[in-house]
Each structure stands twice: as structure tokens, then as C-alpha cells.
Protein backbone atom coordinates (compact mmCIF):
# COMPACT_ATOMS: atom_id res chain seq x y z
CA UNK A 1 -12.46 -42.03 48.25
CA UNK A 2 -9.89 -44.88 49.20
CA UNK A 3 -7.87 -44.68 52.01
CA UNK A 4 -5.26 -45.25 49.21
CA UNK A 5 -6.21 -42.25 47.07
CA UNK A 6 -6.46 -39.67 49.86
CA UNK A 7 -2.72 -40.86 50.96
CA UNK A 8 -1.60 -40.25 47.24
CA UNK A 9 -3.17 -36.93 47.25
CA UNK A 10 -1.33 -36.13 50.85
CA UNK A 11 1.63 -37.11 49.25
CA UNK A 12 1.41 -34.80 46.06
CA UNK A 13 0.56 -31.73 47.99
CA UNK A 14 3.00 -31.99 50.38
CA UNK A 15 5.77 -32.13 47.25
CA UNK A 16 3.99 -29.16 46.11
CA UNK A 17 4.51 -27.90 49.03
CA UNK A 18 8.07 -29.02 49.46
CA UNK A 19 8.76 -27.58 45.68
CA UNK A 20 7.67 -23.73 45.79
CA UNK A 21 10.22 -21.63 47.17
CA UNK A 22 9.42 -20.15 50.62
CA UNK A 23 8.85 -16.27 51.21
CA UNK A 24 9.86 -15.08 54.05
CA UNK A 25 8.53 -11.69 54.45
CA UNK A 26 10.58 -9.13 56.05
CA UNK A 27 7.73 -6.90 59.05
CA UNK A 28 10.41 -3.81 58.26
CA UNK A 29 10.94 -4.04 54.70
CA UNK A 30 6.38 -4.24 54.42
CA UNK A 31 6.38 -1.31 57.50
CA UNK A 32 8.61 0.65 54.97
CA UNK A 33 6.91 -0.07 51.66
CA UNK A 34 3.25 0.79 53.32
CA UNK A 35 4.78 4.06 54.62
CA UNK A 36 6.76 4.95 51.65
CA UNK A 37 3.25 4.18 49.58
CA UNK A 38 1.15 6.25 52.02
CA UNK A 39 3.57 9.06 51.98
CA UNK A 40 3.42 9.05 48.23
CA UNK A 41 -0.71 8.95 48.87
CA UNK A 42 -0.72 11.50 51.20
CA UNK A 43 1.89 14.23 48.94
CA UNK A 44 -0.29 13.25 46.09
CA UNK A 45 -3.72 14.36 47.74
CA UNK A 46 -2.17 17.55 49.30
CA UNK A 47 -0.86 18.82 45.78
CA UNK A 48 -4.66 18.13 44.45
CA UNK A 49 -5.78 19.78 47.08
CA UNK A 50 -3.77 22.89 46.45
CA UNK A 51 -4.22 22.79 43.05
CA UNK A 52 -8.06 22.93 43.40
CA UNK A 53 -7.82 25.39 45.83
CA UNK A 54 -6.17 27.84 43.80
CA UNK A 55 -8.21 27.01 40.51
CA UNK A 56 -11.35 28.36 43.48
CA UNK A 57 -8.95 31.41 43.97
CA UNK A 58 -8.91 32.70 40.41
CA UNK A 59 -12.38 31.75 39.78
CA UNK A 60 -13.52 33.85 42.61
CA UNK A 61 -11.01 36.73 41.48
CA UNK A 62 -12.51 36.48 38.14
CA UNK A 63 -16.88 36.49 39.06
CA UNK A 64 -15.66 39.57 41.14
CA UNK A 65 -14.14 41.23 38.42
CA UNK A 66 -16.88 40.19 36.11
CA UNK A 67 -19.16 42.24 37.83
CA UNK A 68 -16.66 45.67 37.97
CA UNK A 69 -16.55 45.79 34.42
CA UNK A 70 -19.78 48.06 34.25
CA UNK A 71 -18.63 49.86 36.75
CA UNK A 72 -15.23 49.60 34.52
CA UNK A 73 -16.84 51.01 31.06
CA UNK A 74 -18.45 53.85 33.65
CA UNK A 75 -15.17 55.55 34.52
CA UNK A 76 -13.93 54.77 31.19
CA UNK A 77 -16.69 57.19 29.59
CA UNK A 78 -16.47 59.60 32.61
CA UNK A 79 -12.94 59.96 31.57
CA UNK A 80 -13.79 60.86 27.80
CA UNK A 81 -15.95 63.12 28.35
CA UNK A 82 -13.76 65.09 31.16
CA UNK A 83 -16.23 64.66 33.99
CA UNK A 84 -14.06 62.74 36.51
CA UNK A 85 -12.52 65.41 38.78
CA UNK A 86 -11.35 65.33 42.41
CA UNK A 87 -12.26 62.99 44.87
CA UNK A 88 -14.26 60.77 41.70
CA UNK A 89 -10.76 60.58 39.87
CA UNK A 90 -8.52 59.74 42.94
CA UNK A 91 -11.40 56.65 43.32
CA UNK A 92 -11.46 55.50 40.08
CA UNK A 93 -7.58 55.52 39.72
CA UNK A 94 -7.54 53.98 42.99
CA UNK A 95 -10.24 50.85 41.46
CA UNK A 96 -7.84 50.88 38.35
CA UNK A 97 -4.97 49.91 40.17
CA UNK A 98 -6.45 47.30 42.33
CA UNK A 99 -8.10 45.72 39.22
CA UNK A 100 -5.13 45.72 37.45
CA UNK A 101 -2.81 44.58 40.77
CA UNK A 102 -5.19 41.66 40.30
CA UNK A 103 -4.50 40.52 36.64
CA UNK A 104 -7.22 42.21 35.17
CA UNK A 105 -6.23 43.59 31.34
CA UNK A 106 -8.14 45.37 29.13
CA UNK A 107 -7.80 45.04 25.33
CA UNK A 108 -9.04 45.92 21.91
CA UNK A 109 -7.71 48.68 19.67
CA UNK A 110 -8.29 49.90 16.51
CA UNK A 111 -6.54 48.82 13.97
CA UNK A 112 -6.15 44.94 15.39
CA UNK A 113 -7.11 42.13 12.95
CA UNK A 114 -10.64 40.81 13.85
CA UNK A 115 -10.70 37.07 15.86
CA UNK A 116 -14.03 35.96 16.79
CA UNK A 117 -12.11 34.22 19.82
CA UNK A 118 -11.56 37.46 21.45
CA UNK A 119 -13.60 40.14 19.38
CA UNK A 120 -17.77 40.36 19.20
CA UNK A 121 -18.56 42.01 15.82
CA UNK A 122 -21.64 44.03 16.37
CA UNK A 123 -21.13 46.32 12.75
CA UNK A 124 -19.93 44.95 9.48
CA UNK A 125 -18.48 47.35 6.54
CA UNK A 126 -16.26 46.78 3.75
CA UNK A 127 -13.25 48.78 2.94
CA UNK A 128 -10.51 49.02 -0.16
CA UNK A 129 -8.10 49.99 2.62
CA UNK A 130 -7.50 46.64 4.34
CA UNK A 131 -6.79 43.56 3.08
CA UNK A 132 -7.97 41.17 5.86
CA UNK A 133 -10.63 41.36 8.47
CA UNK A 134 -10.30 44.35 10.94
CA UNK A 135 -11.73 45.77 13.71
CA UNK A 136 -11.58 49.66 13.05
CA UNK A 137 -13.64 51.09 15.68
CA UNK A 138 -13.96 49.90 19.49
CA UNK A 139 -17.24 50.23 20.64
CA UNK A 140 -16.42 48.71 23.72
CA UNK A 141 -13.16 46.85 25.55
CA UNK A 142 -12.58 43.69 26.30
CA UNK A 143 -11.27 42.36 29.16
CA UNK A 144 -9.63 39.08 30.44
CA UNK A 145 -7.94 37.57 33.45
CA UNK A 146 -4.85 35.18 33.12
CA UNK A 147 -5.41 34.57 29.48
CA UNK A 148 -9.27 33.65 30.39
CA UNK A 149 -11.40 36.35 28.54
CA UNK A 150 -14.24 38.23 30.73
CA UNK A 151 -15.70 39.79 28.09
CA UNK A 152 -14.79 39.97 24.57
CA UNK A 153 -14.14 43.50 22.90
CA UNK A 154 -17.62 44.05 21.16
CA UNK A 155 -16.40 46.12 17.69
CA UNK A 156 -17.26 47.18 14.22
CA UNK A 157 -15.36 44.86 11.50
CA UNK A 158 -14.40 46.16 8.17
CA UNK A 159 -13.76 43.69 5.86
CA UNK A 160 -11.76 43.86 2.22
CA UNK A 161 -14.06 45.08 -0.80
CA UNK A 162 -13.65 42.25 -3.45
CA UNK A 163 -11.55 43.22 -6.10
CA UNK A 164 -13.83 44.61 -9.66
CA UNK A 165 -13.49 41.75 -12.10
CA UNK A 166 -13.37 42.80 -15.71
């Protein structure tokens, strides 16, 4: 390079220079825009936090009553068959109450349309009396917690007879 070429380049940067608009940065105005973005950060990461914490909650609510429903259909066919008296009864109305306190519900009757989302069909008949899909005998409940089914009501399905063709 020439002595004459480096001044011409000198010369263009500093109009370059001289041409873009200065910044001049504010120290409060960034201060306040990196707190203001770590207070967003930090608001964000605490309401993922409690939201994972209380997805743990119900999941640990829900393996615990996973395992009571044995113990469940047990007091359910003690009942039936009349053999829950004293202190047995005030315990298993006392383990109702605290199961259902914590969201358990149980469900299937007779009589309810069949929906393999919430229904296990262990027996299949057909019928002339109903006209869609239904589960006419229990054989046992079903439970869920917060609309998250446990265990799905295992029944016997009776579905419509087709109609004699001529």
C-alpha cells in the first residue's frame, strides 16, 4: 500500500465514522432493562417451578390411591354381604372419607352407555332391549382422580341384537 491509499482509506472511515449517528447509552435506562428482564426471568422460573411441583403433588396423591383401591373393592364387598360391623365399619367409613376428601371418585353403574375410554368390557351379550352399547352389569368400579382414570370400571356390555331381515 501507498502512503496515498492508506490516507484515502483514513479519510473514508473517519466520514463513516462522522456519518452514523452516535448512541449514547443511558447506565440507568440498561440497569433498568436488565432488572426488569431478570425479574421477568426470575417470576417466570418460580411459576414453573410451582407448576411442576404440584403436577408431583397429584401424581403422588394418585400412586397412593392406586394402591387403596384393593383395599377399596374389599370394604366394598364386606359391605354387600353385611359383614362390616363395629370398629371394621367406623374404619372403613373413616378410609372412605379421606379417599374421597382427596378427589378420589368412584364410577360405573348399570345402565350407563359403554366407552372403552372409561369402561373395560370383560362379557359381551346382545339384547333387543337396548339400542346402543351398554354396560348392564358392574363387575367392578372404576375409579379416577381429577378427571385422570385409576382404573377403568371392568363390566359386562350388552350390545343391540340386529334387527331379523325378511
Amino acid at each position: 500500500m501507498t502512503d496515498q491509499t492508506t490516507s484515502e482509506v483514513v479519510e473514508s472511515v473517519e466520514e463513516v465514522v462522522e456519518a452514523a449517528p452516535v448512541q449514547e447509552t443511558d447506565p440507568v435506562a440498561a440497569l433498568t432493562a436488565d432488572l426488569q428482564r431478570l425479574q421477568a426471568e426470575y417470576a417466570n422460573y418460580r411459576k414453573r417451578v410451582e407448576r411442576d411441583r404440584a403436577l408431583a403433588h397429584e401424581l403422588a396423591i394418585g400412586a397412593v390411591l392406586t394402591e387403596l383401591l384393593a383395599t377399596l373393592d374389599d370394604i366394598d364387598r364386606a359391605t354387600e354381604h353385611g359383614e362390616l360391623t363395629g370398629g371394621f365399619k367406623s374404619v372403613s367409613d373413616k378410609v372412605i372419607a379421606i379417599t374421597t376428601r382427596l378427589g378420589l371418585e368412584k364410577y360405573g353403574t348399570a345402565g350407563d352407555e359403554f366407552d372403552p375410554q372409561i369402561h373395560e368390557a370383560l362379557m359381551h351379550d346382545t339384547g333387543i332391549d337396548v339400542k346402543v352399547a351398554t354396560a348392564t352389569k358392574i363387575l367392578q368400579p372404576g375409579y379416577k382422580f381429577k378427571e385422570r382414570i385409576l382404573r377403568p370400571a371392568r363390566v359386562a356390555v350388552t350390545d343391540p341384537a340386529e334387527a331379523p331381515t325378511e
